[in-house]
C-alpha atoms as a PDB file:
ATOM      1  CA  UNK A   1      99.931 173.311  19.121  1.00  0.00           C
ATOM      2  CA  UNK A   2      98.889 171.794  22.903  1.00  0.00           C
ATOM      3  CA  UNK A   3     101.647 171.884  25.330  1.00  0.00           C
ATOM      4  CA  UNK A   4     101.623 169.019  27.053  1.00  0.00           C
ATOM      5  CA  UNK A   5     100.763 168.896  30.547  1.00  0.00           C
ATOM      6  CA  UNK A   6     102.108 165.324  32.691  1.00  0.00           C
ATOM      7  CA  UNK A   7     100.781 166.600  35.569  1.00  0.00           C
ATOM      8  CA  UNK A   8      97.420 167.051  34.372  1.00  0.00           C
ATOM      9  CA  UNK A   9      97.038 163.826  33.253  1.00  0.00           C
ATOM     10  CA  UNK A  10      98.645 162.261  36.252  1.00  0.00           C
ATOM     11  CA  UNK A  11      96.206 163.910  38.543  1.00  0.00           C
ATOM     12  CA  UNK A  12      93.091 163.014  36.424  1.00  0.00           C
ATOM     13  CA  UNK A  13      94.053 159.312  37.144  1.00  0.00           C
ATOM     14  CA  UNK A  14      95.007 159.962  40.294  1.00  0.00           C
ATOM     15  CA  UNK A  15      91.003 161.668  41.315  1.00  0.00           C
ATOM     16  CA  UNK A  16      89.434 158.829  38.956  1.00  0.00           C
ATOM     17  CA  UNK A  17      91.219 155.898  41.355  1.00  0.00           C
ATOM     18  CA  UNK A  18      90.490 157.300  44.128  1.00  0.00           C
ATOM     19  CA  UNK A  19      86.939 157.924  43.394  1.00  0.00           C
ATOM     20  CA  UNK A  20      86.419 154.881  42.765  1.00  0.00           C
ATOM     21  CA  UNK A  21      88.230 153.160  44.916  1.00  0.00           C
ATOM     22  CA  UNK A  22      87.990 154.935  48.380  1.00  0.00           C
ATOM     23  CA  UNK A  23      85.543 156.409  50.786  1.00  0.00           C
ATOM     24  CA  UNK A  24      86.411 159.923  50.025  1.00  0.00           C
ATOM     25  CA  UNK A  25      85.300 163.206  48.508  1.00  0.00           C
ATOM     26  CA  UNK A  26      88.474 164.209  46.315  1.00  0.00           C
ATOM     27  CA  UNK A  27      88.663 167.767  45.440  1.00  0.00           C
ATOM     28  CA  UNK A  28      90.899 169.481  43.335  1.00  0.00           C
ATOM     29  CA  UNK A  29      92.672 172.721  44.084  1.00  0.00           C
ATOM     30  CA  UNK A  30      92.881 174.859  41.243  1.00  0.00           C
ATOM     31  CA  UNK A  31      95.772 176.664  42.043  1.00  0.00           C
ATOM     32  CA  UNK A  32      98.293 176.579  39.241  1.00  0.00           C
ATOM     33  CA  UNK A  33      97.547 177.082  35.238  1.00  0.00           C
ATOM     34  CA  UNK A  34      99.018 180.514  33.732  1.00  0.00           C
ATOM     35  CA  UNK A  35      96.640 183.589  33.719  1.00  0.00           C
ATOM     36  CA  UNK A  36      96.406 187.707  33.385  1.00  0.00           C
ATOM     37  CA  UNK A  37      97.588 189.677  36.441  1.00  0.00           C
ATOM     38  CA  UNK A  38      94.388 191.150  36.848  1.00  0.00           C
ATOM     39  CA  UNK A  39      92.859 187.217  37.262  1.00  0.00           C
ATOM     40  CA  UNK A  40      95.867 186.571  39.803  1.00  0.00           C
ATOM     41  CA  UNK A  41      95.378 189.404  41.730  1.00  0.00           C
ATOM     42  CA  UNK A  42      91.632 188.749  41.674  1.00  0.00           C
ATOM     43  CA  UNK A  43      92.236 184.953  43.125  1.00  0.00           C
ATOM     44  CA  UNK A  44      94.844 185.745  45.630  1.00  0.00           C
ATOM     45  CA  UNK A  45      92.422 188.323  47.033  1.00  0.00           C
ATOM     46  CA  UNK A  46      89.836 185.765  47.231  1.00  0.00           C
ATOM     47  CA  UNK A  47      91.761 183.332  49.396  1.00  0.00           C
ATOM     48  CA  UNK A  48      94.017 181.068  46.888  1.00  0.00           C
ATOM     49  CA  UNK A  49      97.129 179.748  48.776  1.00  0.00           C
ATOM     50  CA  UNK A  50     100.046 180.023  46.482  1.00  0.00           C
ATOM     51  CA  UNK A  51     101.710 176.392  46.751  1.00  0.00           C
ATOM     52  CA  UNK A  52      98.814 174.718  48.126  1.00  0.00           C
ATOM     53  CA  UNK A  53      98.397 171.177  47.638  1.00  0.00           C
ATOM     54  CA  UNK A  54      96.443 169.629  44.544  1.00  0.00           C
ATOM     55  CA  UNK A  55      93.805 167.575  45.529  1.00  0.00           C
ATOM     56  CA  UNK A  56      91.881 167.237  49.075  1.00  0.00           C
ATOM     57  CA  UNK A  57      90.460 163.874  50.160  1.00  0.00           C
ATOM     58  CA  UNK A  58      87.911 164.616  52.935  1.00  0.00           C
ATOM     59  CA  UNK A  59      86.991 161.053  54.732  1.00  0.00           C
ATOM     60  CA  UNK A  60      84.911 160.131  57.704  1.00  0.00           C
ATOM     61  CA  UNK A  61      85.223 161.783  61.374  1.00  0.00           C
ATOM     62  CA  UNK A  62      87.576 164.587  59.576  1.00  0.00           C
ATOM     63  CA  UNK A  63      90.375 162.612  58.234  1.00  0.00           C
ATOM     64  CA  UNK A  64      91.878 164.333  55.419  1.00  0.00           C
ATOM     65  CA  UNK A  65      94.250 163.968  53.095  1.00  0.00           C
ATOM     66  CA  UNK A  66      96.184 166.932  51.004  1.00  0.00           C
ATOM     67  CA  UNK A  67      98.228 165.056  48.085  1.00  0.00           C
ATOM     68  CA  UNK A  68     100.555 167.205  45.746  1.00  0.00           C
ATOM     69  CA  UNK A  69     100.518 166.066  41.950  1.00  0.00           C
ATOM     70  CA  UNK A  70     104.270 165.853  40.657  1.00  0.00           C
ATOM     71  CA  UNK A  71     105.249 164.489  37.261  1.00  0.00           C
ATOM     72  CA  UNK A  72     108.105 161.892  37.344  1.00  0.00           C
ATOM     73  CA  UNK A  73     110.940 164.223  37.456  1.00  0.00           C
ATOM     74  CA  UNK A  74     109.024 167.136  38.707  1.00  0.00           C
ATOM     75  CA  UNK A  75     110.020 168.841  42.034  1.00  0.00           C
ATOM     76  CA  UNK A  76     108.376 171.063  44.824  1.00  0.00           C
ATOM     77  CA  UNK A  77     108.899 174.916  43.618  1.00  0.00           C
ATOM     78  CA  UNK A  78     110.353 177.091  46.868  1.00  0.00           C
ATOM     79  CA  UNK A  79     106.733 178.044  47.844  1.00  0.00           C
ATOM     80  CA  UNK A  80     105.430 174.187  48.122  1.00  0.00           C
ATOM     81  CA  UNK A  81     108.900 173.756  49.840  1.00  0.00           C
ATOM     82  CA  UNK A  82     107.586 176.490  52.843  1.00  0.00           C
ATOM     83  CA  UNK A  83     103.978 175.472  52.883  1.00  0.00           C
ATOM     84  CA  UNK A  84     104.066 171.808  52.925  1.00  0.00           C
ATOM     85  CA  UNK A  85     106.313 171.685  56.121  1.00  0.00           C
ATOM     86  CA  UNK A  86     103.807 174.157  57.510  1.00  0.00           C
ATOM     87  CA  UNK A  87     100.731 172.303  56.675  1.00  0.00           C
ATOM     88  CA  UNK A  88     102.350 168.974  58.646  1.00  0.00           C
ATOM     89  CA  UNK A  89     103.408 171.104  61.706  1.00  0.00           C
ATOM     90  CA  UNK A  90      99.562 172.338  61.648  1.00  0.00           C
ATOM     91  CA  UNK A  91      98.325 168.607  61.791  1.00  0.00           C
ATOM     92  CA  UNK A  92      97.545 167.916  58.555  1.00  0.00           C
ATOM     93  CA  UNK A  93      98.822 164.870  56.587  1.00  0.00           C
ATOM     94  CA  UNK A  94      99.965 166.161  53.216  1.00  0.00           C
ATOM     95  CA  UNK A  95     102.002 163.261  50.684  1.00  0.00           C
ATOM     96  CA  UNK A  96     103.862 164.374  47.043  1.00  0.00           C
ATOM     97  CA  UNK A  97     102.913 161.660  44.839  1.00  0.00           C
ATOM     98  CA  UNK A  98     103.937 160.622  41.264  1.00  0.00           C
ATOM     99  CA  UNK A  99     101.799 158.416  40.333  1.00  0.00           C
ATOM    100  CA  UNK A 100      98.432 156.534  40.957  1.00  0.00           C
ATOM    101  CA  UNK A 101     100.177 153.568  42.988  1.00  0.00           C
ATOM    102  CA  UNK A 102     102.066 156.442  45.133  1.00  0.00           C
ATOM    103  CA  UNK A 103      98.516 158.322  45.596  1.00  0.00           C
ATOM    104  CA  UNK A 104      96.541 154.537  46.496  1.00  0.00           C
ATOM    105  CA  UNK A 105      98.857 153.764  49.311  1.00  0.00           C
ATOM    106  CA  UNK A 106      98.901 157.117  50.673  1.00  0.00           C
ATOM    107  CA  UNK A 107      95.591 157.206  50.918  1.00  0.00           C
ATOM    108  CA  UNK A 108      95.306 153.904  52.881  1.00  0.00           C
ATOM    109  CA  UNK A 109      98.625 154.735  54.889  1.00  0.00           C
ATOM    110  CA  UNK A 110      96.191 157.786  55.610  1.00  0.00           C
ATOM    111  CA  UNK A 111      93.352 155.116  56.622  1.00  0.00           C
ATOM    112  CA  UNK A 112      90.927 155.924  54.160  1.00  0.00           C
ATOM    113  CA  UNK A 113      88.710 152.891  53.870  1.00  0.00           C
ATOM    114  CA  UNK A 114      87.149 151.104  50.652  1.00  0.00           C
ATOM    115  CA  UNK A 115      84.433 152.986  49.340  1.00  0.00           C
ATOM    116  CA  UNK A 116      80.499 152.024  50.405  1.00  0.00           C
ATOM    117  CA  UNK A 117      78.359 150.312  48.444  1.00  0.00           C
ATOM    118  CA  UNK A 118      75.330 152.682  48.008  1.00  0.00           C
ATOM    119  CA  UNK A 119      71.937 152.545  50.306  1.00  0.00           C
ATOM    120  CA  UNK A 120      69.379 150.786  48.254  1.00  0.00           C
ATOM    121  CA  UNK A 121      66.362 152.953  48.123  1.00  0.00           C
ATOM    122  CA  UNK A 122      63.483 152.206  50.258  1.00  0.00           C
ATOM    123  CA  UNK A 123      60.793 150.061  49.405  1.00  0.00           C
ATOM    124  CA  UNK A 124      57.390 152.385  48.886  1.00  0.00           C
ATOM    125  CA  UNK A 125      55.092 149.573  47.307  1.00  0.00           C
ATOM    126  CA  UNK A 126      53.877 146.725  48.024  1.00  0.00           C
END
């Protein structure tokens, strides 16, 4: 039996869209899932942030963007509810979506433009 997992698939729509869509790197956090104690302890020594947003969008001249992945329903546990008013008061723009429409116009309330159309390659012959 699979438990199910809302969030999951919320946020793989979510990085898909925005992939697409925006002039961004989008990278996921990979903060939450259940594990051993010894594989907790090993990850909090190396740096993970408890609480941390989901997904990062990195955009041009260092506009980011940290987003926080909530099913419909879901709310922020105590530790998002300490470290996301801490993230803003350091500067950084941080928005708990739901959805795909919620996570599209946060990203362009953010100012993240449309994404580029890539360089054609050179021309080497003649």
């Amino acid at each position: 039996m699979t438990r199910r997992r809302p969030e999951h698939d919320i946020q793989v729509k979510i990085v898909n869209r925005l992939r697409g869509e925006f002039d961004a790197v989008v990278a996921a956090v990979p903060n939450g899932g259940r594990r051993g104690k010894l594989e907790a302890v090993s990850l909090l020594e190396e740096g993970v942030e408890p609480g941390h947003p989901d997904l990062i969008a990195y955009g041009r001249e260092g506009r980011t963007l940290l987003l926080e992945v909530k099913a419909p329903g879901g709310s922020l546990s105590p530790v998002q509810r300490r470290l996301i008013p801490d993230l803003r008061e350091r500067g950084f723009p941080v928005a708990v979506v739901r959805g795909v429409a919620e996570a599209v116009a946060a990203m362009r309330e953010a100012g993240f433009g449309p994404r580029r159309a890539p360089t054609p390659e050179p021309m080497t012959e003649f």
